[in-house]
C-alpha atoms as a PDB file:
ATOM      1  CA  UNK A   1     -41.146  35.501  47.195  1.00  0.00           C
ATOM      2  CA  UNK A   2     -39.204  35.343  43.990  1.00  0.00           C
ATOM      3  CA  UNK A   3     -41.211  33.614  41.240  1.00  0.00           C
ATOM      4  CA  UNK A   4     -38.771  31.646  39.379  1.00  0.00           C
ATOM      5  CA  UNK A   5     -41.674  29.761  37.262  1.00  0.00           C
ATOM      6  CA  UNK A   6     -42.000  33.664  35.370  1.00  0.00           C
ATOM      7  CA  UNK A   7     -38.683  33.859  34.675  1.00  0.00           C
ATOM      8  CA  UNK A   8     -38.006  33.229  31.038  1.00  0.00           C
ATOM      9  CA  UNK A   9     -34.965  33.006  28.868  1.00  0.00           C
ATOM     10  CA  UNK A  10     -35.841  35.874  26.749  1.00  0.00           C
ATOM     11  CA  UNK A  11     -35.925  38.163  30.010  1.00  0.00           C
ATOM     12  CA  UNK A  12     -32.198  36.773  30.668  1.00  0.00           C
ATOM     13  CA  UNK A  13     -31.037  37.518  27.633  1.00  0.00           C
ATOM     14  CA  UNK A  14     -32.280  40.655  27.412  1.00  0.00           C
ATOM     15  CA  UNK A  15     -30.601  42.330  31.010  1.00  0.00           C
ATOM     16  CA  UNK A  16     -27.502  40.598  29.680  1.00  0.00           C
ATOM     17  CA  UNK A  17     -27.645  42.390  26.545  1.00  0.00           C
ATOM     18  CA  UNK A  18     -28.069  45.699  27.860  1.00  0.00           C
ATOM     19  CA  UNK A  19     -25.801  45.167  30.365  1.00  0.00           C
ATOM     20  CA  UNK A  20     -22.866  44.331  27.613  1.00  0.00           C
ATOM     21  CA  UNK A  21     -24.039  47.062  25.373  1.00  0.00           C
ATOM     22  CA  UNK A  22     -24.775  49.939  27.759  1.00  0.00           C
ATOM     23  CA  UNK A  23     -28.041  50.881  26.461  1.00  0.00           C
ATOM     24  CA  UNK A  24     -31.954  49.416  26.132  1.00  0.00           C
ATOM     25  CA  UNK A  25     -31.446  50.685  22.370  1.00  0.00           C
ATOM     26  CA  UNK A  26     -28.540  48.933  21.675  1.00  0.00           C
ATOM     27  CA  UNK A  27     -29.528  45.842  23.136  1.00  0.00           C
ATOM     28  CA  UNK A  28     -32.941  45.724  20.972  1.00  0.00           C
ATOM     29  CA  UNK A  29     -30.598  46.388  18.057  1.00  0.00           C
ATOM     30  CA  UNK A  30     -28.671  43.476  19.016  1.00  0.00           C
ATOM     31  CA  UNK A  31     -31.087  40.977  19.729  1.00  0.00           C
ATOM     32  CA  UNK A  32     -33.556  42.608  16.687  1.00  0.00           C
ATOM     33  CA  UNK A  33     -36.254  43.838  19.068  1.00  0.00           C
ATOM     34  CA  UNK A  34     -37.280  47.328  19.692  1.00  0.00           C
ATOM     35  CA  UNK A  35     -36.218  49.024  22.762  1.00  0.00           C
ATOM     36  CA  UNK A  36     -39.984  49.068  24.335  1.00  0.00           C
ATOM     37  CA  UNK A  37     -40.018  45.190  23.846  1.00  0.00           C
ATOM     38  CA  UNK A  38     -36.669  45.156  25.298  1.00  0.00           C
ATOM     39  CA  UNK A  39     -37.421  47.648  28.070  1.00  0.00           C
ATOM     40  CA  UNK A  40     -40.928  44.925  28.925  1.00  0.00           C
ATOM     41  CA  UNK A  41     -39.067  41.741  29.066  1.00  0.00           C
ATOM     42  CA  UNK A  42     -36.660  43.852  32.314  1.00  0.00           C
ATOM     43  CA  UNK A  43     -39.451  45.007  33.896  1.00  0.00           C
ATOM     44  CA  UNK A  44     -41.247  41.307  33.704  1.00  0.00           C
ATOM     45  CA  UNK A  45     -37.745  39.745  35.104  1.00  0.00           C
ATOM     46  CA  UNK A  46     -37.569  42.216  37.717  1.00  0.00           C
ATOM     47  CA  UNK A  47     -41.692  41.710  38.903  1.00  0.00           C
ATOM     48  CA  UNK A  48     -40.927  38.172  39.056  1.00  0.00           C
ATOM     49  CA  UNK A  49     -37.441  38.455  41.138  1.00  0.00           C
ATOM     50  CA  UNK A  50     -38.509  41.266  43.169  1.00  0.00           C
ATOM     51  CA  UNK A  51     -35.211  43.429  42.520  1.00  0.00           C
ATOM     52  CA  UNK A  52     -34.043  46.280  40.548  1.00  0.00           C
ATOM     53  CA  UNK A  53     -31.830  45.320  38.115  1.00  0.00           C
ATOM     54  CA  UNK A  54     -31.053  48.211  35.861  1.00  0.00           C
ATOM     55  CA  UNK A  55     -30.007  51.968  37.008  1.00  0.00           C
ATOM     56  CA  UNK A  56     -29.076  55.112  35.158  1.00  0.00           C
ATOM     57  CA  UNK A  57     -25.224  55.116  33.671  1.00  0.00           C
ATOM     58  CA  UNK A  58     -24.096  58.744  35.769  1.00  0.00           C
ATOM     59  CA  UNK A  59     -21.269  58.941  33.278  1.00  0.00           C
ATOM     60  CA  UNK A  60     -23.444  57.942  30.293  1.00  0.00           C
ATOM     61  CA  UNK A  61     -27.045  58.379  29.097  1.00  0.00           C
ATOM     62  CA  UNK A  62     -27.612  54.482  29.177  1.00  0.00           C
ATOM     63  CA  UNK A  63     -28.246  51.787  31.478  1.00  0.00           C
ATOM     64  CA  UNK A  64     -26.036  49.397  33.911  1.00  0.00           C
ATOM     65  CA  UNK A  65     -26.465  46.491  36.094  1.00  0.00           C
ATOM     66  CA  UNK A  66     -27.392  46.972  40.016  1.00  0.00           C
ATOM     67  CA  UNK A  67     -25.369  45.208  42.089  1.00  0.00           C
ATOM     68  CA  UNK A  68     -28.196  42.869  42.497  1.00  0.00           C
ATOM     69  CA  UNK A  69     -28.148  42.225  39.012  1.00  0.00           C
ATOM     70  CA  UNK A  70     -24.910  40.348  38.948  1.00  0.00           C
ATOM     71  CA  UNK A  71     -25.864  37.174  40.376  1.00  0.00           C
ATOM     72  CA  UNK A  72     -28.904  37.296  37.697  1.00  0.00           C
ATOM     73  CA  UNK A  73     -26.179  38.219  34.810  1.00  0.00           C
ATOM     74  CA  UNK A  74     -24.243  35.167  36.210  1.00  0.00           C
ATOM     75  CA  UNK A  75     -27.558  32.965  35.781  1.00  0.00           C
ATOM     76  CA  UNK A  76     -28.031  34.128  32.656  1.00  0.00           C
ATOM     77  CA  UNK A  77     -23.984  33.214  31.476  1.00  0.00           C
ATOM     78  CA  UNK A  78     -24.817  29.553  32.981  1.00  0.00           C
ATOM     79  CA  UNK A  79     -28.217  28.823  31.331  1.00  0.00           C
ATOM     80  CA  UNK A  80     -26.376  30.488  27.824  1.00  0.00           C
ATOM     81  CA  UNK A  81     -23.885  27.908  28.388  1.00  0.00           C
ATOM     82  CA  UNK A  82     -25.795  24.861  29.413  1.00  0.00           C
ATOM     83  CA  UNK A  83     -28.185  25.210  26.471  1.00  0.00           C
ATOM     84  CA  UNK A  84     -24.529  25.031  24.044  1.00  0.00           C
ATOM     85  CA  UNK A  85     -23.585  22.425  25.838  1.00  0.00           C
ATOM     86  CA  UNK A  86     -27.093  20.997  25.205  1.00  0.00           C
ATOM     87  CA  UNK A  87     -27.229  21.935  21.648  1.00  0.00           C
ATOM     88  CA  UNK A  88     -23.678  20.401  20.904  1.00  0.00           C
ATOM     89  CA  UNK A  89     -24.331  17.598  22.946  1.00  0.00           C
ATOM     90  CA  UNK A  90     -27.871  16.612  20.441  1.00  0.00           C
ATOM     91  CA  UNK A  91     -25.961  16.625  17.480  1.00  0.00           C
ATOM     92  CA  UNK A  92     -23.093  14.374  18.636  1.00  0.00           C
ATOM     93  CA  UNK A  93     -26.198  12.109  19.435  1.00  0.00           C
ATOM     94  CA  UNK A  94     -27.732  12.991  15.841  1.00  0.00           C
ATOM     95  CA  UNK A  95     -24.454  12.295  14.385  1.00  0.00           C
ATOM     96  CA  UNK A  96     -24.312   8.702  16.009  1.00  0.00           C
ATOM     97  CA  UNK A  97     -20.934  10.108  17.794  1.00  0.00           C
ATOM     98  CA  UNK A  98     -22.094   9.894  21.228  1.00  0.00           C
ATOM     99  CA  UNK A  99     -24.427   7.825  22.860  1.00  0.00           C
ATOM    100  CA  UNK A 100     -25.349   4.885  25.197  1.00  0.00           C
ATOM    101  CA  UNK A 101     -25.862   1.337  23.072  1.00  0.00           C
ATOM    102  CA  UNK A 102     -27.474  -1.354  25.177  1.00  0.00           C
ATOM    103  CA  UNK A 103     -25.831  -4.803  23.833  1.00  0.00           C
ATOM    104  CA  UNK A 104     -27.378  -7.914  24.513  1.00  0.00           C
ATOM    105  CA  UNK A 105     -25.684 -11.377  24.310  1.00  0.00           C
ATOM    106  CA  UNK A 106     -26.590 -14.713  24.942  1.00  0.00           C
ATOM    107  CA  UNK A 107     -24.967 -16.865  27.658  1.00  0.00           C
ATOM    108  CA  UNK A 108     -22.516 -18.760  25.289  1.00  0.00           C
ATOM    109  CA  UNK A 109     -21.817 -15.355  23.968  1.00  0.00           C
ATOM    110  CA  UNK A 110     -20.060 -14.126  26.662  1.00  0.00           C
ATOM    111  CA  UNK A 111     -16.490 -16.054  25.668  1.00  0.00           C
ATOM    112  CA  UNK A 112     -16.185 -13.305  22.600  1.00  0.00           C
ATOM    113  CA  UNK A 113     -18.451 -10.112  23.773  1.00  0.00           C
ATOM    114  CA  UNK A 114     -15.642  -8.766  26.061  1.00  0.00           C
ATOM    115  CA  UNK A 115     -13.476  -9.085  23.143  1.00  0.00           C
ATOM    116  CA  UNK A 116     -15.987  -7.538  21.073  1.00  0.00           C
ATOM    117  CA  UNK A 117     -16.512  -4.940  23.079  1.00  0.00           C
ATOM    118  CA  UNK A 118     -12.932  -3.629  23.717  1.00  0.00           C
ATOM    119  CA  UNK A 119     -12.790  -3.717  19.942  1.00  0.00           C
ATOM    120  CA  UNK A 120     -15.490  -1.608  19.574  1.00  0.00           C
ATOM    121  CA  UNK A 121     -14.386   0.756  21.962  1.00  0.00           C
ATOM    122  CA  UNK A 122     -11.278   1.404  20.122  1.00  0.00           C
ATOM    123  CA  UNK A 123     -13.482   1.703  17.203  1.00  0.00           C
ATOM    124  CA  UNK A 124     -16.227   4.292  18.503  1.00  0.00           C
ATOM    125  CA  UNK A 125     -14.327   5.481  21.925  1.00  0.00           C
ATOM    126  CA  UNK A 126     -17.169   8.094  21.805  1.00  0.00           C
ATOM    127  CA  UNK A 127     -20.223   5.466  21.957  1.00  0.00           C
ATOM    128  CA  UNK A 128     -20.686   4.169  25.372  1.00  0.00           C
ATOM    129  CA  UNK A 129     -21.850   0.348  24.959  1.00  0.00           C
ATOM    130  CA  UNK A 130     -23.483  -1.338  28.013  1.00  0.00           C
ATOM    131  CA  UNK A 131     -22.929  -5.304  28.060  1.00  0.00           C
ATOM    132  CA  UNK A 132     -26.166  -7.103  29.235  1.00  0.00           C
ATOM    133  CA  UNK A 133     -25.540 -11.355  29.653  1.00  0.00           C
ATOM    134  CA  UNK A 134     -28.659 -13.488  29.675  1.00  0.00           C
ATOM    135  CA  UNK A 135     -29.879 -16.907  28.548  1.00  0.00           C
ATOM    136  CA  UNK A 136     -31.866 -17.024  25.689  1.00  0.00           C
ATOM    137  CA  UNK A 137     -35.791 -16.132  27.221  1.00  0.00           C
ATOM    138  CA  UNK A 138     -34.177 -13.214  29.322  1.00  0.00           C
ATOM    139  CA  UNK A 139     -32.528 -11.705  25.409  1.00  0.00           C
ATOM    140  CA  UNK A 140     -35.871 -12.198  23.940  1.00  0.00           C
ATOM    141  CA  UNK A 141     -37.577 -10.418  27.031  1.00  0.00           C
ATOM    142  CA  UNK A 142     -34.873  -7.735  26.998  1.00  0.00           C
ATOM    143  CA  UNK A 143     -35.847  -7.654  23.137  1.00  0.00           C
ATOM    144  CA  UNK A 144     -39.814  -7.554  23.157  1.00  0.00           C
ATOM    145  CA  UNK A 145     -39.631  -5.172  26.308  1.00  0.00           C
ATOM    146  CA  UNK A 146     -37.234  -2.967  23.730  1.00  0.00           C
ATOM    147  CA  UNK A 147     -34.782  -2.598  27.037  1.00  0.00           C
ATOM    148  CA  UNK A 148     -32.075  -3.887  24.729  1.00  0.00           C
ATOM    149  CA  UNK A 149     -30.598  -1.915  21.358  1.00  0.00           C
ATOM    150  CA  UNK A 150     -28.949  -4.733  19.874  1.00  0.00           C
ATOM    151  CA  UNK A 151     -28.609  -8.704  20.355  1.00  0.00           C
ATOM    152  CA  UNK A 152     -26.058 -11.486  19.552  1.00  0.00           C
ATOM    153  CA  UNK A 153     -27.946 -14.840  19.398  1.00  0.00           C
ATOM    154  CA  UNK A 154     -28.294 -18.108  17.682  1.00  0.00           C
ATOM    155  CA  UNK A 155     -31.275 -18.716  16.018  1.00  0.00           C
ATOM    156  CA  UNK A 156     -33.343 -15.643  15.734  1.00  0.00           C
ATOM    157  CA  UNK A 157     -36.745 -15.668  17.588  1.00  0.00           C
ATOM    158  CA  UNK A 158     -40.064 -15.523  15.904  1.00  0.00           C
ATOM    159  CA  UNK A 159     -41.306 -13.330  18.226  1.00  0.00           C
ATOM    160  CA  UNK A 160     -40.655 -10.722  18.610  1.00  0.00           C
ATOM    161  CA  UNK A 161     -40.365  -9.880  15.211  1.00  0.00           C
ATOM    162  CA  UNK A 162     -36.383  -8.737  14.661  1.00  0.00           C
ATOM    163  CA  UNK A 163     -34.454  -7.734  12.183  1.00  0.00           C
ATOM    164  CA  UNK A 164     -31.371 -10.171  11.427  1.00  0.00           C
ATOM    165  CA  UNK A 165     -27.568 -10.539  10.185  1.00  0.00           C
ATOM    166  CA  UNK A 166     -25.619 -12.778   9.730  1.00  0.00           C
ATOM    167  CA  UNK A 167     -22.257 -12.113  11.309  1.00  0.00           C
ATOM    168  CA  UNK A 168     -20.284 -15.392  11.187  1.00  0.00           C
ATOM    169  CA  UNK A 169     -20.330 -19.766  12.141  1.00  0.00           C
ATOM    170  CA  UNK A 170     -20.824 -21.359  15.393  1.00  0.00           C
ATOM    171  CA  UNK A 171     -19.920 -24.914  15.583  1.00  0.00           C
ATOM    172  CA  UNK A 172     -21.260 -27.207  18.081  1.00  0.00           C
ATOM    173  CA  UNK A 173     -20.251 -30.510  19.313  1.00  0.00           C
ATOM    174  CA  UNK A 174     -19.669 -33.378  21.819  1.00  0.00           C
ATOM    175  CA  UNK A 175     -16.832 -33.217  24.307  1.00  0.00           C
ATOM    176  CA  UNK A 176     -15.455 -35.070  26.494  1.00  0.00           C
ATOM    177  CA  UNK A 177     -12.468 -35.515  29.130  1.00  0.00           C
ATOM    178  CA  UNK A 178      -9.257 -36.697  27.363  1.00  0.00           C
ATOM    179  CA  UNK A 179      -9.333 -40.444  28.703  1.00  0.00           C
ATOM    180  CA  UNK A 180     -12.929 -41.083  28.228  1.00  0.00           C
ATOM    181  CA  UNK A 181     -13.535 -44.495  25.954  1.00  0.00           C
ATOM    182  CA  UNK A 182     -15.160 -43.140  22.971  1.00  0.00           C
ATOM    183  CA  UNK A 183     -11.889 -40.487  22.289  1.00  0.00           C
ATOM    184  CA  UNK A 184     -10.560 -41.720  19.012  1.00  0.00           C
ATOM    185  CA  UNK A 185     -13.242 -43.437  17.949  1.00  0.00           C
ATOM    186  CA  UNK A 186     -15.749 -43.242  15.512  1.00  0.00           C
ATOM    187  CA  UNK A 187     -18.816 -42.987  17.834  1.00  0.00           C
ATOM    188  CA  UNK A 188     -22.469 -44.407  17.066  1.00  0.00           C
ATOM    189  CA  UNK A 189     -25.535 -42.211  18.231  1.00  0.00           C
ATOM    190  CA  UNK A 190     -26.167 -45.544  19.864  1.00  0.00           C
ATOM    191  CA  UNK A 191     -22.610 -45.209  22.435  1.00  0.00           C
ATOM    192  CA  UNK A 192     -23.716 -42.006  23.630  1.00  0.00           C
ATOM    193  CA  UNK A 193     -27.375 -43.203  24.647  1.00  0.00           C
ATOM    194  CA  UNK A 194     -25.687 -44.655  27.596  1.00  0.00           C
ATOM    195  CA  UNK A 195     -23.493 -41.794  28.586  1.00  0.00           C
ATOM    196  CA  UNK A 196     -24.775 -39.459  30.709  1.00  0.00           C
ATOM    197  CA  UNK A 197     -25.122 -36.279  29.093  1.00  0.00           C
ATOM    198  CA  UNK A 198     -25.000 -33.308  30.870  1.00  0.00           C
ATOM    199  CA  UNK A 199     -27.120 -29.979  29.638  1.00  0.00           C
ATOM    200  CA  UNK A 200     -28.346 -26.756  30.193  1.00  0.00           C
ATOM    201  CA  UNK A 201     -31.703 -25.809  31.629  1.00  0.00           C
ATOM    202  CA  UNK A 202     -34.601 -25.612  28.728  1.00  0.00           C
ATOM    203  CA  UNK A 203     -35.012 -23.148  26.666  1.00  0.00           C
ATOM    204  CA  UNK A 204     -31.477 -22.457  26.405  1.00  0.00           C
ATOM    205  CA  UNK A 205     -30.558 -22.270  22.752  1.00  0.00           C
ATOM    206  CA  UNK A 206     -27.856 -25.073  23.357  1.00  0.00           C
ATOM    207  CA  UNK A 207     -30.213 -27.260  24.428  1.00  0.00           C
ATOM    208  CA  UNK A 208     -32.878 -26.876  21.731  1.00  0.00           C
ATOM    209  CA  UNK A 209     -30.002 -27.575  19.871  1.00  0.00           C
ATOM    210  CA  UNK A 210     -29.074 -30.727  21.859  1.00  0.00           C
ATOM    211  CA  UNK A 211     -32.669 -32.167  21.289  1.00  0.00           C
ATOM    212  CA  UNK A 212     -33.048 -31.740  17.712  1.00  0.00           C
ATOM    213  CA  UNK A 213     -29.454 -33.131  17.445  1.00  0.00           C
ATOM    214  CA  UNK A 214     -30.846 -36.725  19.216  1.00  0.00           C
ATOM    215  CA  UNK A 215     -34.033 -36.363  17.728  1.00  0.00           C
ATOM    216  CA  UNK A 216     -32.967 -36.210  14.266  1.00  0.00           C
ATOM    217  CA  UNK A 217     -30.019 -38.929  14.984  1.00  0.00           C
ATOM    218  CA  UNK A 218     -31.554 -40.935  17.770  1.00  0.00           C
ATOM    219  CA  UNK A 219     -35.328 -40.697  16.970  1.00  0.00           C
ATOM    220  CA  UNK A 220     -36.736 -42.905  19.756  1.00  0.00           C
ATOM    221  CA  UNK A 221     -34.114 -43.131  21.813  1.00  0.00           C
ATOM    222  CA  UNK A 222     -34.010 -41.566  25.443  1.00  0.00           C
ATOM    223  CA  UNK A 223     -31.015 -39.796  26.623  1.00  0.00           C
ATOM    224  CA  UNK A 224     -29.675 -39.707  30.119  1.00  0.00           C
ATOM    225  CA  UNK A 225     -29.512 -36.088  31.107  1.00  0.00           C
ATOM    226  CA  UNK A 226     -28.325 -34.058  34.056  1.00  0.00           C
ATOM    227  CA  UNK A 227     -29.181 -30.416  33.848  1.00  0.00           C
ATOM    228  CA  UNK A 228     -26.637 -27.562  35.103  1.00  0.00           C
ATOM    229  CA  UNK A 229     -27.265 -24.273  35.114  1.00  0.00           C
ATOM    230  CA  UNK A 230     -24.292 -22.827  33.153  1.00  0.00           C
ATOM    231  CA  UNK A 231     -21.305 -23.558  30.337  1.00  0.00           C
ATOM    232  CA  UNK A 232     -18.662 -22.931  33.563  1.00  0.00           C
ATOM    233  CA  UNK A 233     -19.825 -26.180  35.723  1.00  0.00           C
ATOM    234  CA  UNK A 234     -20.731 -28.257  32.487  1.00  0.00           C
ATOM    235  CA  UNK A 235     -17.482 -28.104  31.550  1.00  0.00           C
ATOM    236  CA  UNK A 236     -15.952 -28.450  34.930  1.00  0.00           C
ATOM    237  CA  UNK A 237     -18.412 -31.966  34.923  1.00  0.00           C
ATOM    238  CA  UNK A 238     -17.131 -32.879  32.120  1.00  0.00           C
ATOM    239  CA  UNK A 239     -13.349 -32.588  33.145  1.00  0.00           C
ATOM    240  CA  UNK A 240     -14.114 -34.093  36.290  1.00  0.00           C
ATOM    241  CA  UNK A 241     -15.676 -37.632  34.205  1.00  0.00           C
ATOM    242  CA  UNK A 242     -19.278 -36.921  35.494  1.00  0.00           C
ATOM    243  CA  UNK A 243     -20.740 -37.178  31.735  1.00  0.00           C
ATOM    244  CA  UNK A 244     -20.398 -35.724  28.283  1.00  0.00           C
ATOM    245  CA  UNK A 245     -22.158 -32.395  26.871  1.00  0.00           C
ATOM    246  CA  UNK A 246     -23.148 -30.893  23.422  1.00  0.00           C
ATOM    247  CA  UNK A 247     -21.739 -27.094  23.739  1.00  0.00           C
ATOM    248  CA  UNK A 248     -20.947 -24.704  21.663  1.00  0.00           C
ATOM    249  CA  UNK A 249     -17.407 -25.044  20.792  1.00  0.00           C
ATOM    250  CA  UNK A 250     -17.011 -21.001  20.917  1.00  0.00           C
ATOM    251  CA  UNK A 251     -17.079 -22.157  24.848  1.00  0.00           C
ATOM    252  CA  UNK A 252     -14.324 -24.436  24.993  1.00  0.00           C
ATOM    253  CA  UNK A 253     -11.632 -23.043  22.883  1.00  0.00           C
ATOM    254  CA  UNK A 254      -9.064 -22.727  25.434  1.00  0.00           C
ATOM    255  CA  UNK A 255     -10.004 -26.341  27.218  1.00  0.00           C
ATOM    256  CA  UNK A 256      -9.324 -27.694  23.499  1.00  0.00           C
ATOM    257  CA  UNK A 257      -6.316 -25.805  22.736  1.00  0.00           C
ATOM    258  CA  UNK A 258      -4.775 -27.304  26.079  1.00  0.00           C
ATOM    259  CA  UNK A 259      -6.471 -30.577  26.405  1.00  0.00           C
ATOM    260  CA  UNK A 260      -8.213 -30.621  28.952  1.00  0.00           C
ATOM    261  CA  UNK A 261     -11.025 -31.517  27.141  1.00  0.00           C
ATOM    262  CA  UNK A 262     -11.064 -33.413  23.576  1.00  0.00           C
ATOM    263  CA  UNK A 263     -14.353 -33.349  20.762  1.00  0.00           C
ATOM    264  CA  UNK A 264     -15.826 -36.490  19.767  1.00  0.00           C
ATOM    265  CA  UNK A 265     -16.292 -38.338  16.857  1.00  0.00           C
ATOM    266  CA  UNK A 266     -19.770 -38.136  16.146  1.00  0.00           C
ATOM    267  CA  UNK A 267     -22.266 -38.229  12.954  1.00  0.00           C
ATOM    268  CA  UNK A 268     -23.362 -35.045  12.041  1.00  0.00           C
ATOM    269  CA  UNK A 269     -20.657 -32.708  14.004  1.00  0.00           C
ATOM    270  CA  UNK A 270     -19.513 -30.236  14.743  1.00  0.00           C
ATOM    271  CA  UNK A 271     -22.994 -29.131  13.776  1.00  0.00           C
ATOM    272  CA  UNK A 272     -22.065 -24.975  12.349  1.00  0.00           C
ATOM    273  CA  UNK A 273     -25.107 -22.852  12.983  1.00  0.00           C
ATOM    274  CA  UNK A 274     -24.318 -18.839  12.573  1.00  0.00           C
ATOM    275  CA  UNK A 275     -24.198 -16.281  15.396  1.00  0.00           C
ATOM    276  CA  UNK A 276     -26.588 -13.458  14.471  1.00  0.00           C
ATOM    277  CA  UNK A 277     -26.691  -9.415  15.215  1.00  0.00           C
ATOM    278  CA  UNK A 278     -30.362  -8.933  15.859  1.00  0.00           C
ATOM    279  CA  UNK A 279     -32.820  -5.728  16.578  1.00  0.00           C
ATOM    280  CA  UNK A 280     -36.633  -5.208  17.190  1.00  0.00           C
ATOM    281  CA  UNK A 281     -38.273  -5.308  13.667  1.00  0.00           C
ATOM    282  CA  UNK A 282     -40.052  -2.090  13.176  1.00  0.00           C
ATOM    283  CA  UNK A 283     -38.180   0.068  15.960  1.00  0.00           C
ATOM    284  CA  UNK A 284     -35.973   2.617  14.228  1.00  0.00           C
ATOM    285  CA  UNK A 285     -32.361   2.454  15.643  1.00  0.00           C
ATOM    286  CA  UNK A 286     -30.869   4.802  17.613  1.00  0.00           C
ATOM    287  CA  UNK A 287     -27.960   7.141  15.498  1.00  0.00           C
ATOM    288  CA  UNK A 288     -25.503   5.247  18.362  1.00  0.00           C
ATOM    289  CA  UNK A 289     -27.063   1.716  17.743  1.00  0.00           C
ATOM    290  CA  UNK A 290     -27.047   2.439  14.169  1.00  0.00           C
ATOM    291  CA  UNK A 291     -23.214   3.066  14.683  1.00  0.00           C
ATOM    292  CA  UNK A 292     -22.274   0.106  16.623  1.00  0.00           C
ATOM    293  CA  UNK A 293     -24.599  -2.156  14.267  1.00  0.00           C
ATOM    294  CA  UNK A 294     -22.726  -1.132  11.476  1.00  0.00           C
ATOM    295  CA  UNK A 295     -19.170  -1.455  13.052  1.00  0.00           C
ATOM    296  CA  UNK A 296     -20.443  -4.948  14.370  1.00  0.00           C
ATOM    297  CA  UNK A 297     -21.110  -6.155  10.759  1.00  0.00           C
ATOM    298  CA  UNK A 298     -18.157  -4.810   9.501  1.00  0.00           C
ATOM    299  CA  UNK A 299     -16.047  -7.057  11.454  1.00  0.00           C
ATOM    300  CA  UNK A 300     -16.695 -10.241   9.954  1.00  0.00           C
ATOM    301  CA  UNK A 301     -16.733 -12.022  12.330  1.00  0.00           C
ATOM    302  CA  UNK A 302     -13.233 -11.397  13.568  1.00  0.00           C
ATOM    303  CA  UNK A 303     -13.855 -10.811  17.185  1.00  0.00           C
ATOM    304  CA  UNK A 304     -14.743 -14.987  17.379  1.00  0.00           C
ATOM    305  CA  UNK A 305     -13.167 -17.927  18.948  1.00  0.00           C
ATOM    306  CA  UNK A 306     -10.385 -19.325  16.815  1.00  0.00           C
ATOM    307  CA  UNK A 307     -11.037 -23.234  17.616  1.00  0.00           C
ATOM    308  CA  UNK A 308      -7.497 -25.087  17.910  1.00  0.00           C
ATOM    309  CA  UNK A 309      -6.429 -26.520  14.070  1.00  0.00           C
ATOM    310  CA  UNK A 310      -6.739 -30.087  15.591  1.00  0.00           C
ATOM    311  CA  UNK A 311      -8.509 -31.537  18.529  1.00  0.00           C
ATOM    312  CA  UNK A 312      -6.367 -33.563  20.863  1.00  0.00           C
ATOM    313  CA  UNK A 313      -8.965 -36.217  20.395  1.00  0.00           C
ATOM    314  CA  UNK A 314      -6.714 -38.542  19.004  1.00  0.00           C
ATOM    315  CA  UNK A 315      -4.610 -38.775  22.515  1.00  0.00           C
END
């Protein structure tokens, strides 16, 4: 049996030199061996296949291929090639022109990443950038368990330890459907203890933000909640008069810009905390996250939700 395990590349290239330059001396020259090192690395190639591969030139007084050789010179072309490709293919990587970017956003995030990311691949067309959508925990899993790159969030965790920028505002507020009561009005914390107020699931960053919203402007008061498990069906509650929510307006642009659902009134909103771009503190970057980080920050902020100029709150 052949044993493919003692074939090396220096024994391919070396039948493939002789058999494009005729002769065991000319192919040393070439490669800048001499011809007995040359003439060892054939003989090793041709132990470990079991074949002859080079014969006597009649016409000449060097060296050509056996017709079993061909299928080894063929070999040898591929593996010459693949390694290029290989080669060519590293440096693209190096370079930060090629690569795969895992992107991590947050649930309320997920109204602007596909915007985001079409920008981006218009941007880097090269850089392939995998969207991953969880609440908050599963981005700070993804982060500690360094299965994601990158990270759009709210407030940044304090562990894991990440590194942080800024990359524009993200208002939050009360809505409600257009005929509720309290539209138009200037609303008291103490109206809205007696709504029912419909939330996400804890730990979500919208409703940490929720509680220290009451508990800063409703300290001792207890709010009537009703937890559903994502933006979609609190706002489809909302519209259908089951309750009010606190959401990030980034969620609700289009409901507001068509009035299907209004903002309230209330002290202290919108409340504007900041979206940030984050990354595991400590972890270099990849040349491909480095890339997209960079193109991220250069945006400004321009790939987020436009909120309507006025809310039809006054209806």
């Amino acid at each position: 049996m052949p044993r493919l395990d003692a074939v090396t590349l220096r024994q391919l290239r070396a039948v493939s030199a002789v058999a494009e330059t005729g002769s065991i001396a000319a192919a040393a020259e070439r490669l800048g061996l001499t011809p007995p090192a040359v003439h060892a690395q054939i003989k090793n190639l041709e132990a470990a296949l079991k074949v002859t591969l080079l014969q006597r030139n009649q016409t000449t007084s060097g060296s050509q291929p056996t017709w079993q050789a061909k299928p080894v010179l063929e070999a040898a072309r591929r593996v010459e090639i693949a390694l290029q490709l290989c080669v060519s293919q590293i440096a693209s990587l190096n370079s930060g022109q090629s690569g795969r970017v895992a992107l991590g956003v947050v649930s309320t995030a997920k109204y602007f990443a596909p915007r985001l990311i079409s920008l981006l691949k218009r941007v880097a067309p090269s850089l392939d950038v995998v969207l991953y959508e969880a609440n908050r925990e599963g981005i700070i899993t993804g982060l500690e368990r360094l299965g994601l790159d990158l990270a759009i969030m709210g407030r940044p965790p304090r562990q894991p330890e990440v590194a942080a920028t800024l990359i524009g505002p993200h208002p939050h507020g009360l809505i409600a459907p257009p005929d509720h009561p309290l539209v138009g009005q200037r609303v008291r914390v103490e109206d809205l203890i007696s709504e029912p107020m419909i939330t996400r699931e804890e730990g979500s960053g919208t409703r940490i933000l929720m509680t220290r919203y009451f508990d800063t402007h409703a300290e001792g008061m207890s709010v009537n909640l009703t937890v559903m498990g994502s933006n979609e069906t609190i706002k489809q509650a909302v519209m259908a008069g089951l309750g009010l929510a606190f959401l990030s307006l980034h969620t609700v642009t289009e409901e507001l810009r068509q009035g299907r659902l209004v903002t309230l009134d209330a002290p202290g909103l919108p409340l504007v905390r900041q979206w940030f771009l984050v990354y595991p503190q400590g972890v270099p970057l990849s040349p491909a996250a480095a890339a997209i980080h960079d193109r991220i920050i250069a945006m400004a902020g321009s790939f987020l939700p436009e909120l309507p100029a006025t809310s039809p709150d006054s209806v």
